[in-house]
Structure formats: C-alpha cells, structure tokens
PDB file of N, CA and C in Angstrom:
ATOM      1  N   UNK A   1     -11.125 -28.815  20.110  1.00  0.00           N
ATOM      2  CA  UNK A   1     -11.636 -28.195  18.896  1.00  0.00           C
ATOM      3  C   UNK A   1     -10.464 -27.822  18.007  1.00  0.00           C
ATOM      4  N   UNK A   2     -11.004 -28.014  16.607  1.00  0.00           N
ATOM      5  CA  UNK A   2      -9.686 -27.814  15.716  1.00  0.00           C
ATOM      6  C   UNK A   2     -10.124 -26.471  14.731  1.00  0.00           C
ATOM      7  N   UNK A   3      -9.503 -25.519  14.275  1.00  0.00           N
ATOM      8  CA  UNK A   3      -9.399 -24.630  13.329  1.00  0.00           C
ATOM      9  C   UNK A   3     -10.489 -25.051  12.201  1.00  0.00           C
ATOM     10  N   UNK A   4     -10.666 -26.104  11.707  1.00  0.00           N
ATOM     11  CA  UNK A   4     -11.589 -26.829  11.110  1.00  0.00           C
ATOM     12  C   UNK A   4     -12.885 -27.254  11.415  1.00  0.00           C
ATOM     13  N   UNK A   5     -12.969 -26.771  12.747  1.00  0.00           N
ATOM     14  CA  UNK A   5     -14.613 -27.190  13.163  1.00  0.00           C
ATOM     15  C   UNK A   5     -14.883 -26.406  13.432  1.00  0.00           C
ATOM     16  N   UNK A   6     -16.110 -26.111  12.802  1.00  0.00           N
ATOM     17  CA  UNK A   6     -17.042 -25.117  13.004  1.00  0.00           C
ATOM     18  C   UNK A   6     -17.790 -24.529  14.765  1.00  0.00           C
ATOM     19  N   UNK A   7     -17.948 -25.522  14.938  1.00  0.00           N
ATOM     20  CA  UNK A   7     -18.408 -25.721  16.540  1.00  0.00           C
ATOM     21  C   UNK A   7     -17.397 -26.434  17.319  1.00  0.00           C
ATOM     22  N   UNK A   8     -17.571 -26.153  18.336  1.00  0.00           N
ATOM     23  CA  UNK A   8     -16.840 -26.805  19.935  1.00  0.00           C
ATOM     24  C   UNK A   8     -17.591 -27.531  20.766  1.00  0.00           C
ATOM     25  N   UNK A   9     -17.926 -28.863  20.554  1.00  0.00           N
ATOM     26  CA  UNK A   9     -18.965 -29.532  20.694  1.00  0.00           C
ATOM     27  C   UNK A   9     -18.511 -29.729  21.863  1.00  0.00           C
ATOM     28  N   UNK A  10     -17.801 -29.585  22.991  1.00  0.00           N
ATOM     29  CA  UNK A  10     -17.536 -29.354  24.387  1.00  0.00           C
ATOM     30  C   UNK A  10     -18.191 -28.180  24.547  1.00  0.00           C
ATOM     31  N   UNK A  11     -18.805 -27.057  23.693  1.00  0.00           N
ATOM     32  CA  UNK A  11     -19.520 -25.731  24.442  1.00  0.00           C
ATOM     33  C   UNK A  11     -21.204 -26.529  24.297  1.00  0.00           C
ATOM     34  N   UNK A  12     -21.404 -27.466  23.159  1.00  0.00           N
ATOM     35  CA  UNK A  12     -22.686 -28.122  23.366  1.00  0.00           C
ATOM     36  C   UNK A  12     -22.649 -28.779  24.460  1.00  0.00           C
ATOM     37  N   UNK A  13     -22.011 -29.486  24.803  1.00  0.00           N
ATOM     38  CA  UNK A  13     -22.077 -30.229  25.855  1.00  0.00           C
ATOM     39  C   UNK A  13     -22.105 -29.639  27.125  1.00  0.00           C
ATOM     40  N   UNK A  14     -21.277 -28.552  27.571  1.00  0.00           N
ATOM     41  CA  UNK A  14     -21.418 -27.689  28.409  1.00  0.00           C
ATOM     42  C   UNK A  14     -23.430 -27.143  28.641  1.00  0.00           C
ATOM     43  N   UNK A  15     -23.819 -27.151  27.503  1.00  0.00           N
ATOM     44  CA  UNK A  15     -25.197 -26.283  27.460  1.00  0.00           C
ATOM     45  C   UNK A  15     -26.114 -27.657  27.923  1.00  0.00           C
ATOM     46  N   UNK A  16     -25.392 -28.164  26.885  1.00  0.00           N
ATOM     47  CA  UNK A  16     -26.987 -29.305  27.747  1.00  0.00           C
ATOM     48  C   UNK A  16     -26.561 -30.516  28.788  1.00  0.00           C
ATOM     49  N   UNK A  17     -25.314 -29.739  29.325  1.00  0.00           N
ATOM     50  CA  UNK A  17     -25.508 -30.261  31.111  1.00  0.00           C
ATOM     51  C   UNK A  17     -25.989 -29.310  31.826  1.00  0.00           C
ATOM     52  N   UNK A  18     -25.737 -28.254  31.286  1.00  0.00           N
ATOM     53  CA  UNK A  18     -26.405 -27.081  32.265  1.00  0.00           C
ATOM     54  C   UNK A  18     -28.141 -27.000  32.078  1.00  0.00           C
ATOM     55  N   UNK A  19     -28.571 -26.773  30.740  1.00  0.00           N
ATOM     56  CA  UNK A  19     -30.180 -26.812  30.902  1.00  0.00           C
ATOM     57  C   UNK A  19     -31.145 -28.023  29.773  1.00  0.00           C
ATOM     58  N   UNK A  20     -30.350 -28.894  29.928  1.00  0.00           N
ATOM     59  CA  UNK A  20     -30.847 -30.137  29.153  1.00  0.00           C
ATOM     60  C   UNK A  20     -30.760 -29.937  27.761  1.00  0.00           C
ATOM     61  N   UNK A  21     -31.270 -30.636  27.081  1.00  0.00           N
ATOM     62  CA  UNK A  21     -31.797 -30.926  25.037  1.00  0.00           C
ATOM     63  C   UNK A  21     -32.677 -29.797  24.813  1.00  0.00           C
ATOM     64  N   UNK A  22     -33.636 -29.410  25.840  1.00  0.00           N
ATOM     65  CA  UNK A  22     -34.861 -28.102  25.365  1.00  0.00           C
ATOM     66  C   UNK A  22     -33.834 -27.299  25.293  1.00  0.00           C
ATOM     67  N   UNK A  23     -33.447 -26.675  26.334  1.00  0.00           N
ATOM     68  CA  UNK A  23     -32.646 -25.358  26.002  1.00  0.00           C
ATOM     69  C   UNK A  23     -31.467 -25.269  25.121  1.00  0.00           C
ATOM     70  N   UNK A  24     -30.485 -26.938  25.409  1.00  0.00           N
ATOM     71  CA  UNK A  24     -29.673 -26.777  23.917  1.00  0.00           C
ATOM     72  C   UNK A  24     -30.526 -26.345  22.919  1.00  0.00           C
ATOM     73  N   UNK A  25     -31.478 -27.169  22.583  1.00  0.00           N
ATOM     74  CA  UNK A  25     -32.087 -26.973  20.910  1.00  0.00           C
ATOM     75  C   UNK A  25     -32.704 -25.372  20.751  1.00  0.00           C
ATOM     76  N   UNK A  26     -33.129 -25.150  22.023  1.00  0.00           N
ATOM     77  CA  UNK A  26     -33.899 -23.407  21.685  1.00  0.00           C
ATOM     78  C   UNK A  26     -32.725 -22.841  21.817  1.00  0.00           C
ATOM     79  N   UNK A  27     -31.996 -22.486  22.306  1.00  0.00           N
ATOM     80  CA  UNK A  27     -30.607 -21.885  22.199  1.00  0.00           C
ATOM     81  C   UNK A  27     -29.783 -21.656  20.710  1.00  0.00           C
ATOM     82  N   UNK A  28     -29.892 -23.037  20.130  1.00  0.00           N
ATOM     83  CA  UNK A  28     -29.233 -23.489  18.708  1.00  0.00           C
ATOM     84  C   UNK A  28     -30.321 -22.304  17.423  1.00  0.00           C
ATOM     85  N   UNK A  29     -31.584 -22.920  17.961  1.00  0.00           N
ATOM     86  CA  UNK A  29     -32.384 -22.315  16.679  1.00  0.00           C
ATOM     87  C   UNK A  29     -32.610 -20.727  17.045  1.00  0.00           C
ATOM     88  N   UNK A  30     -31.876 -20.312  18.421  1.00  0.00           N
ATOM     89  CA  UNK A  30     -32.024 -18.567  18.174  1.00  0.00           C
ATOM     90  C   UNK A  30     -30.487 -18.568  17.714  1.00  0.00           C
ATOM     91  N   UNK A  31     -29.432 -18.805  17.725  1.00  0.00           N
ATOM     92  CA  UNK A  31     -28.651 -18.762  17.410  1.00  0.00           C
ATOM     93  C   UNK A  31     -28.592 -18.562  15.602  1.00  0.00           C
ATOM     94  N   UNK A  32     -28.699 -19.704  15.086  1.00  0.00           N
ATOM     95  CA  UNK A  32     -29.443 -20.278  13.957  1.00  0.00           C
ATOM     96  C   UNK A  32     -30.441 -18.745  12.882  1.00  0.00           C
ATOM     97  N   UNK A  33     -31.491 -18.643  13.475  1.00  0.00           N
ATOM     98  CA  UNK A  33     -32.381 -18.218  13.202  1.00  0.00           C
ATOM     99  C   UNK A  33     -31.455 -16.258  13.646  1.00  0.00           C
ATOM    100  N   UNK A  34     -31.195 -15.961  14.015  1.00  0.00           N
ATOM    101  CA  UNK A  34     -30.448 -14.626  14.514  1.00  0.00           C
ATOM    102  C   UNK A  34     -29.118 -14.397  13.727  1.00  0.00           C
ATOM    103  N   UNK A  35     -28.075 -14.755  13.818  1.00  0.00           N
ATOM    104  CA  UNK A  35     -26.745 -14.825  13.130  1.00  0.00           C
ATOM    105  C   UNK A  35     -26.754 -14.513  11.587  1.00  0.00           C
ATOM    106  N   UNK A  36     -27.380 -14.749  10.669  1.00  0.00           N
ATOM    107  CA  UNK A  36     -27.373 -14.051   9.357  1.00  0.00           C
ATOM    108  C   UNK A  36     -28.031 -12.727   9.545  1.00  0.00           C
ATOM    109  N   UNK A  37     -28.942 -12.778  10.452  1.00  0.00           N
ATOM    110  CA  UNK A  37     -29.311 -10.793  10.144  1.00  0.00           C
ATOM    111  C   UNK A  37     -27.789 -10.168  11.239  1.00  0.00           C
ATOM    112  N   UNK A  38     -27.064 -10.897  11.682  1.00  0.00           N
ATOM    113  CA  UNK A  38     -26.208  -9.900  12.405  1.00  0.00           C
ATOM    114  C   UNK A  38     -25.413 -10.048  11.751  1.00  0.00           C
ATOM    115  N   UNK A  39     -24.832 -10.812  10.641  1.00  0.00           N
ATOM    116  CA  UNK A  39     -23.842 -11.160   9.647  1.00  0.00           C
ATOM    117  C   UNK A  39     -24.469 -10.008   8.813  1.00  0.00           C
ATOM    118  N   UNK A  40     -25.801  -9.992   8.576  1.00  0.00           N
ATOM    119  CA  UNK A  40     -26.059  -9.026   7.262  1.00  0.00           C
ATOM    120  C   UNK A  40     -25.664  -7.603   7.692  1.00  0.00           C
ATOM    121  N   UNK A  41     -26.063  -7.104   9.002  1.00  0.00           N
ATOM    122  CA  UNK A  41     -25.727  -5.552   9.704  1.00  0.00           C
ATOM    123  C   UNK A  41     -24.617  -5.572   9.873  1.00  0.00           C
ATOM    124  N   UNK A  42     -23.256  -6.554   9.990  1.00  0.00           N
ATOM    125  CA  UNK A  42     -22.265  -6.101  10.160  1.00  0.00           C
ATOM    126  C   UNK A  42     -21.809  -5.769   8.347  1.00  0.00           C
ATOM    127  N   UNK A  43     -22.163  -6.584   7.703  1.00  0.00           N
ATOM    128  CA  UNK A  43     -21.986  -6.411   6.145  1.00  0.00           C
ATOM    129  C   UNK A  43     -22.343  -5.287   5.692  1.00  0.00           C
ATOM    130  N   UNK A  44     -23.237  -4.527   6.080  1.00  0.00           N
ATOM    131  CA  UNK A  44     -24.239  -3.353   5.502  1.00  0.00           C
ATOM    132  C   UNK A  44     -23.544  -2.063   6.399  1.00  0.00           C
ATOM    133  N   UNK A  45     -22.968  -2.448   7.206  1.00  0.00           N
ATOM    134  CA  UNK A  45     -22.371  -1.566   8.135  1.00  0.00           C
ATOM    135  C   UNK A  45     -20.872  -0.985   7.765  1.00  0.00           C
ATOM    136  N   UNK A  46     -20.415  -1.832   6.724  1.00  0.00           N
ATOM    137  CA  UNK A  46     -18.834  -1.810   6.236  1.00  0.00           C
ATOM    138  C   UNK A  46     -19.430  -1.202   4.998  1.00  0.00           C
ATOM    139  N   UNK A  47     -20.027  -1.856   4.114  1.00  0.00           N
ATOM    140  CA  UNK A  47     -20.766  -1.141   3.101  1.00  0.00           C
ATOM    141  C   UNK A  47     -20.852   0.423   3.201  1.00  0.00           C
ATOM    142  N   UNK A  48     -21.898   0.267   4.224  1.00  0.00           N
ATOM    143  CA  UNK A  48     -22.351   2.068   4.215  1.00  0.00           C
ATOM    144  C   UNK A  48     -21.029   2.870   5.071  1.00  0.00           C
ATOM    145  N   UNK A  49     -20.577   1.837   4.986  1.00  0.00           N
ATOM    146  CA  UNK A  49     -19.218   2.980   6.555  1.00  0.00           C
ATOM    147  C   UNK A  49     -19.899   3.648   7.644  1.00  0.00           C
ATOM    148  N   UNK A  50     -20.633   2.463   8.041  1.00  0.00           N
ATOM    149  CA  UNK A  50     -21.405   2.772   9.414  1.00  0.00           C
ATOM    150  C   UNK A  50     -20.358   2.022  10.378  1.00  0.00           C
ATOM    151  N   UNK A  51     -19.596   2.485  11.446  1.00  0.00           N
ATOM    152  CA  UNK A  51     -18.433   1.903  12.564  1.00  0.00           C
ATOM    153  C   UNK A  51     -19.992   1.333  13.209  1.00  0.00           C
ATOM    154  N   UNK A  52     -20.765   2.343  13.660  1.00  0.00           N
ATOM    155  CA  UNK A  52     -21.175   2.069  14.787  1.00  0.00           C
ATOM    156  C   UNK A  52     -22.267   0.729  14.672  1.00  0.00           C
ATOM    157  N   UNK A  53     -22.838   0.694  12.860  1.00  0.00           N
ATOM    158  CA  UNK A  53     -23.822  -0.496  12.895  1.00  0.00           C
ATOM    159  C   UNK A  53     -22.851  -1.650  13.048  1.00  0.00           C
ATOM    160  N   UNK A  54     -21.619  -1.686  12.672  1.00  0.00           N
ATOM    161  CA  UNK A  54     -20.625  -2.500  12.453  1.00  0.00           C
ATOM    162  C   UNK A  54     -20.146  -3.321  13.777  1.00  0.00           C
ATOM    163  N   UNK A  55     -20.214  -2.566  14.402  1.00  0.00           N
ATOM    164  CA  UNK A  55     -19.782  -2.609  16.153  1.00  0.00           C
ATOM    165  C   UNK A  55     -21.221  -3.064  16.683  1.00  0.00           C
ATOM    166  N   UNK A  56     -22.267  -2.757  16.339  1.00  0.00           N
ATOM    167  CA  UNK A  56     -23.930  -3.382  17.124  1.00  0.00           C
ATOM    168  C   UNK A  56     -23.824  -4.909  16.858  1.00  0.00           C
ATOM    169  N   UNK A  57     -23.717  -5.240  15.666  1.00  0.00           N
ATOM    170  CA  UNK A  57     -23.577  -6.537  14.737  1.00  0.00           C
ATOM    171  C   UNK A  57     -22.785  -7.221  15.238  1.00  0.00           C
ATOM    172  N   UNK A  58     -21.723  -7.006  15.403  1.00  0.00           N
ATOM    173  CA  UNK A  58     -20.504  -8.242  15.705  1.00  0.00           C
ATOM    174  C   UNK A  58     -20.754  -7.784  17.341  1.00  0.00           C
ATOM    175  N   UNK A  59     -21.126  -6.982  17.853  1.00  0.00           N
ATOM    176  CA  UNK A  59     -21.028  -7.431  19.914  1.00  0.00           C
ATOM    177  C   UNK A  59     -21.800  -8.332  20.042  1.00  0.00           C
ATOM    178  N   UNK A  60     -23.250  -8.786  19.309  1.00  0.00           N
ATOM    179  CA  UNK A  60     -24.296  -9.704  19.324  1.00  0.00           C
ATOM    180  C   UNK A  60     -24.072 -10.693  19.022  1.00  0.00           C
ATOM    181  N   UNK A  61     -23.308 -10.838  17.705  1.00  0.00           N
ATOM    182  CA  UNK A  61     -22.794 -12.044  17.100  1.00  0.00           C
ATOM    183  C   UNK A  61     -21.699 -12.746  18.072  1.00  0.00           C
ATOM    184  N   UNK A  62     -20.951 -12.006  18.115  1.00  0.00           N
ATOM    185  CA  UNK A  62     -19.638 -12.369  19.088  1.00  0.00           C
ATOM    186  C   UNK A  62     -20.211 -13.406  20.136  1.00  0.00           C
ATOM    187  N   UNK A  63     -21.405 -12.783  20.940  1.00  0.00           N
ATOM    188  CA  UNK A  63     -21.764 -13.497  22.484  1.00  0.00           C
ATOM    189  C   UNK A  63     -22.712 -14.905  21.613  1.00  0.00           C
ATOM    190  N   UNK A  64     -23.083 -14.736  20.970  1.00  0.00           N
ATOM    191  CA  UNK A  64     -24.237 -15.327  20.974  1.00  0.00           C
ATOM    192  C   UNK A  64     -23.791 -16.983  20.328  1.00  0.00           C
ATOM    193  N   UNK A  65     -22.596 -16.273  19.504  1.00  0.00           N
ATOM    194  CA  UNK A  65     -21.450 -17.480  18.951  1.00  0.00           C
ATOM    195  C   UNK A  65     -20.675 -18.404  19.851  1.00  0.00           C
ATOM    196  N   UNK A  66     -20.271 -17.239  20.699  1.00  0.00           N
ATOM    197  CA  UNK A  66     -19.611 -17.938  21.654  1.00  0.00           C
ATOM    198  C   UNK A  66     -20.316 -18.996  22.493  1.00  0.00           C
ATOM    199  N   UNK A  67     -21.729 -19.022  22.761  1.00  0.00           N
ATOM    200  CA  UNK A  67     -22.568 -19.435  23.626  1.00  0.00           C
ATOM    201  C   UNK A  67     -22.541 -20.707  23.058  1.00  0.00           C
ATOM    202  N   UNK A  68     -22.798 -20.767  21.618  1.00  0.00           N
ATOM    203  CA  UNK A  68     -22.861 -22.153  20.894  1.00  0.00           C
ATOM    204  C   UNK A  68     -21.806 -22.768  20.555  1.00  0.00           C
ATOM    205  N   UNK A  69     -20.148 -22.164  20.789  1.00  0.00           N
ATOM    206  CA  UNK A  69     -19.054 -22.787  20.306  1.00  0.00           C
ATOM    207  C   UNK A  69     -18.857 -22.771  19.275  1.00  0.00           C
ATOM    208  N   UNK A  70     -19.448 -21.456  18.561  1.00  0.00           N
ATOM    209  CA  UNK A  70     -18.672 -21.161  17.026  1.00  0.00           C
ATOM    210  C   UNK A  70     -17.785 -20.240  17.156  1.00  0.00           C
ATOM    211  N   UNK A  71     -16.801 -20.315  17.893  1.00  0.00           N
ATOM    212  CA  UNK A  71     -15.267 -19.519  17.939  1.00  0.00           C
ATOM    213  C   UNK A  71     -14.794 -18.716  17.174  1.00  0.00           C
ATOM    214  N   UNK A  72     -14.727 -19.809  15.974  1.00  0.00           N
ATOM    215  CA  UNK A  72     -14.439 -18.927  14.949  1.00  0.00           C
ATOM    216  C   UNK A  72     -15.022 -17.773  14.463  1.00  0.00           C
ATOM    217  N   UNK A  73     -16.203 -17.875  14.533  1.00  0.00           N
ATOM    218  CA  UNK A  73     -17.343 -16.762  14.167  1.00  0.00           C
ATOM    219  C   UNK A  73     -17.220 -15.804  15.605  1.00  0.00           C
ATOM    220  N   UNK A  74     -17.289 -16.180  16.679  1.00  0.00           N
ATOM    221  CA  UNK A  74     -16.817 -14.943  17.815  1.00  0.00           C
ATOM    222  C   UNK A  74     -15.454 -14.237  17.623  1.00  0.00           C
ATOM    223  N   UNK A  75     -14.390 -15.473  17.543  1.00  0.00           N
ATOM    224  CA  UNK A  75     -13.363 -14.230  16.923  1.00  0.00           C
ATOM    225  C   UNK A  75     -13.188 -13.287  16.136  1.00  0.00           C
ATOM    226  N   UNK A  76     -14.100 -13.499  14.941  1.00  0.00           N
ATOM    227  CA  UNK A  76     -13.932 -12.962  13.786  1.00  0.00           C
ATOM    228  C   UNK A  76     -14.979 -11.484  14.424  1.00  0.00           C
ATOM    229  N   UNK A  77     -15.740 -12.148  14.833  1.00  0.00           N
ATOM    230  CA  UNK A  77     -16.897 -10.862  15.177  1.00  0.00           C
ATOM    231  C   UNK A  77     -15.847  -9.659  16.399  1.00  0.00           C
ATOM    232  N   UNK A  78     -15.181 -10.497  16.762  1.00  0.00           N
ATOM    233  CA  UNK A  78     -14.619  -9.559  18.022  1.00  0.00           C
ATOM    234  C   UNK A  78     -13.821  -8.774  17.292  1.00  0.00           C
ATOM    235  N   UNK A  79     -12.997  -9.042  16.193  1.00  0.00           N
ATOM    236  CA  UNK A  79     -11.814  -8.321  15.538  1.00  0.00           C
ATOM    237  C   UNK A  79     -13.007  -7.383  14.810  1.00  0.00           C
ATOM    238  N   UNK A  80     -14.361  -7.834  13.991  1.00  0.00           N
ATOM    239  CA  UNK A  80     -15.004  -6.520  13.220  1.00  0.00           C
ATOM    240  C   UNK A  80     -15.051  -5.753  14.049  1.00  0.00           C
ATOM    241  N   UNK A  81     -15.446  -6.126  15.509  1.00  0.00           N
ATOM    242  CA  UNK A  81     -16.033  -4.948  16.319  1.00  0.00           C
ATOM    243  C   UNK A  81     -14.886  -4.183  16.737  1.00  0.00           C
ATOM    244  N   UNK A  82     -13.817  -4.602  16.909  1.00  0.00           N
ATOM    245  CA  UNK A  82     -12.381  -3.599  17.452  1.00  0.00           C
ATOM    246  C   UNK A  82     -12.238  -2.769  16.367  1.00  0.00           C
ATOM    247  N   UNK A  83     -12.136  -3.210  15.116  1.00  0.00           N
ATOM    248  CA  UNK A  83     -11.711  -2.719  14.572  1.00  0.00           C
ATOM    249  C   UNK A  83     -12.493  -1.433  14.120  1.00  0.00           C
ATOM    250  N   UNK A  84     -14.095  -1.701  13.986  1.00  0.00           N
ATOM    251  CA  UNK A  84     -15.166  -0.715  14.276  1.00  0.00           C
ATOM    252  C   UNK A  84     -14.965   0.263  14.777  1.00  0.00           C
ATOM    253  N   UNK A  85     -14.128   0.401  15.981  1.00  0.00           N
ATOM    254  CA  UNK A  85     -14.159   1.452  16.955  1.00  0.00           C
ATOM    255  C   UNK A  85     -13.224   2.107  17.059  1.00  0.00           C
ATOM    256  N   UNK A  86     -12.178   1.506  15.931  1.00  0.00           N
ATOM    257  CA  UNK A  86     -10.655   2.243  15.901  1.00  0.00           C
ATOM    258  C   UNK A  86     -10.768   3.196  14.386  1.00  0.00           C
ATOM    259  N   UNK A  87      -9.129   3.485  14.420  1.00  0.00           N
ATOM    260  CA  UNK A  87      -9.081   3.921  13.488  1.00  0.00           C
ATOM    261  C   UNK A  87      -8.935   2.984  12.311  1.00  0.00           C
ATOM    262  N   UNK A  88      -8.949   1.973  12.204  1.00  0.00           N
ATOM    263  CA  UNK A  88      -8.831   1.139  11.032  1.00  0.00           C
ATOM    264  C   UNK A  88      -9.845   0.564  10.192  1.00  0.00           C
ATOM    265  N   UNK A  89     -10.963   1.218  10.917  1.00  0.00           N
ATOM    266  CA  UNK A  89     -12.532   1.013  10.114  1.00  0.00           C
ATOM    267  C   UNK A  89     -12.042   0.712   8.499  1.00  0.00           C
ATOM    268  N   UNK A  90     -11.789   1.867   8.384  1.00  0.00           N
ATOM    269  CA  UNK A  90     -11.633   1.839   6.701  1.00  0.00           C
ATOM    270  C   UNK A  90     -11.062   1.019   5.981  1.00  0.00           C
ATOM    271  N   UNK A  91     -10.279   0.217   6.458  1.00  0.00           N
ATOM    272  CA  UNK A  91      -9.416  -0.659   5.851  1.00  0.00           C
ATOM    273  C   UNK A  91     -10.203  -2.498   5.535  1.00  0.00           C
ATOM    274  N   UNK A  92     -11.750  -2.239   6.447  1.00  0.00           N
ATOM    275  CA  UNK A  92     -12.169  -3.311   6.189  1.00  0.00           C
ATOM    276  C   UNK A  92     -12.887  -3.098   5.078  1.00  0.00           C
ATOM    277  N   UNK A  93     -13.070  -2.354   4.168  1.00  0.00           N
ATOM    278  CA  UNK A  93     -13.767  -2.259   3.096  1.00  0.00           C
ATOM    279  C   UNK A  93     -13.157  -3.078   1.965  1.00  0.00           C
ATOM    280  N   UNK A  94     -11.888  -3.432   2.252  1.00  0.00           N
ATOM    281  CA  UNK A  94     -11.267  -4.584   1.347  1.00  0.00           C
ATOM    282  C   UNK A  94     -11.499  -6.140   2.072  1.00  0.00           C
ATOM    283  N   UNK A  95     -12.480  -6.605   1.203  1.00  0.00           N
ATOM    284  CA  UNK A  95     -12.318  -7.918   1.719  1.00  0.00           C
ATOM    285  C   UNK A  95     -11.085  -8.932   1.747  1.00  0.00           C
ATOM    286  N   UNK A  96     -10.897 -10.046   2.441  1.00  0.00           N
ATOM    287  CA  UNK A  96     -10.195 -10.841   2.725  1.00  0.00           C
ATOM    288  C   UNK A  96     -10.116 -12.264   2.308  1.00  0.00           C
ATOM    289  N   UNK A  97      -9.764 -13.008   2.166  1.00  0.00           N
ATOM    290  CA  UNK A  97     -10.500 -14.745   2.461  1.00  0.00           C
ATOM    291  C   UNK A  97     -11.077 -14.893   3.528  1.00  0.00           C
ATOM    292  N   UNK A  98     -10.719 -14.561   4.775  1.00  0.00           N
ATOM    293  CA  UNK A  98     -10.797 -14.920   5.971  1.00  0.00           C
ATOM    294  C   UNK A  98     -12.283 -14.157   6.786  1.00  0.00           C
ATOM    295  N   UNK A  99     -12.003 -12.717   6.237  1.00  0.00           N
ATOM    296  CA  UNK A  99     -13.384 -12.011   6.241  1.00  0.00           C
ATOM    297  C   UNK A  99     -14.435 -12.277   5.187  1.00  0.00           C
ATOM    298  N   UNK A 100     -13.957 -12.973   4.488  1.00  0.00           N
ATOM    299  CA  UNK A 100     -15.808 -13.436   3.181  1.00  0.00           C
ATOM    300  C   UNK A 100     -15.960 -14.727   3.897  1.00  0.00           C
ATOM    301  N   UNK A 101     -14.890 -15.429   4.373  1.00  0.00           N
ATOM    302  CA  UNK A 101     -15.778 -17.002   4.588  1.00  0.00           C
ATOM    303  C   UNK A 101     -16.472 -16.838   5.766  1.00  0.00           C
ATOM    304  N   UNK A 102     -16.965 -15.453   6.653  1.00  0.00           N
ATOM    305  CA  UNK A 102     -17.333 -15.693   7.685  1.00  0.00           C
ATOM    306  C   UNK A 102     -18.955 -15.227   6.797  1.00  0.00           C
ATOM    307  N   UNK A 103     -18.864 -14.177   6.017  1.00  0.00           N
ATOM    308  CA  UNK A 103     -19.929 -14.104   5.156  1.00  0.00           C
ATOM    309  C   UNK A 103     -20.735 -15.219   4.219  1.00  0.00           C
ATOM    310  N   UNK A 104     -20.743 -16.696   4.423  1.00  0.00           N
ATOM    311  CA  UNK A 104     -20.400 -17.420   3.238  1.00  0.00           C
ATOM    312  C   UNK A 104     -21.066 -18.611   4.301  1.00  0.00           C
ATOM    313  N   UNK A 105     -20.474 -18.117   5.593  1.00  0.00           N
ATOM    314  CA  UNK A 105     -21.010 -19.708   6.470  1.00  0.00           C
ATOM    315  C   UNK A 105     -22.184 -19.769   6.403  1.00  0.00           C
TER     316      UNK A 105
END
C-alpha cells in the first residue's frame, strides 16, 4: 500500500479469505454507510470543544477503518483521539491540509 491509496487491498483480501464476498461486502457497506456520521461527531466535537465527543468518534472510526484498510483514515482518527485526551485539544481547532482532507473523503 502506498500513501496514495486510499485502501489496502491486502486488508480486503485478508476479509474475504476469512468470511467470503457476503461479509466483505456487508462489512464495506457498514463501514461505508457509518464513517461520515463518525467523521461528522468528531467534526462537531472540535467545533463545540467537546474532547470527549471527539475521542467517541475517532475510537470507532479508527477500528472500523482499520478493518477495511483505510489506514490513512485510522491514523488520522488515532492522532484526533490522542490528541482528544491530552492537553492539546485546543490546538485542533485550527485546521490543517492533512486534517480537512480526512473531512473531504
């Protein structure tokens, strides 16, 4: 997988040797179908200077990304959520490039 791909199509492949095409595809569309409302609560969570909605949002996102091989989107979720819980909350109220394109996917 490269910095440039969105997915890790070795974590697809991983899924549907383990529980075939049904569970890849139901897997994909909760993924799919879930990930913008946890993109939106971690967004609404920096907004309102909620740490803790901020930290609910990205622990969900984080696993659920990872499951499908969007890395990028688990990393990014893992750094909102650290950072959630530290003292550096505040500092995400300035967006980034790197923090809007995860808003944007």
């Amino acid at each position: 997988m490269t910095d440039s791909e969105p997915v890790d199509p070795a974590a697809l492949e991983r899924l549907r040797a383990w529980g075939g095409e049904k569970l890849l595809k139901e897997i994909l569309h909760l993924f799919l179908a879930n990930a913008p409302q946890r993109m939106d609560q971690i967004r609404n969570g920096v907004v309102g200077s909620d740490a803790e909605e901020v930290e609910r949002g990205a622990h969900s996102l984080k696993s659920t990304a990872a499951n499908v091989g969007a890395m990028q989107v688990s990393l990014l979720s893992t750094e909102f959520g650290s950072t959630a819980s530290g003292a550096g909350f505040r500092s995400w109220k300035r967006p980034t490039p790197r923090r809007s394109g995860l808003c944007k996917r």
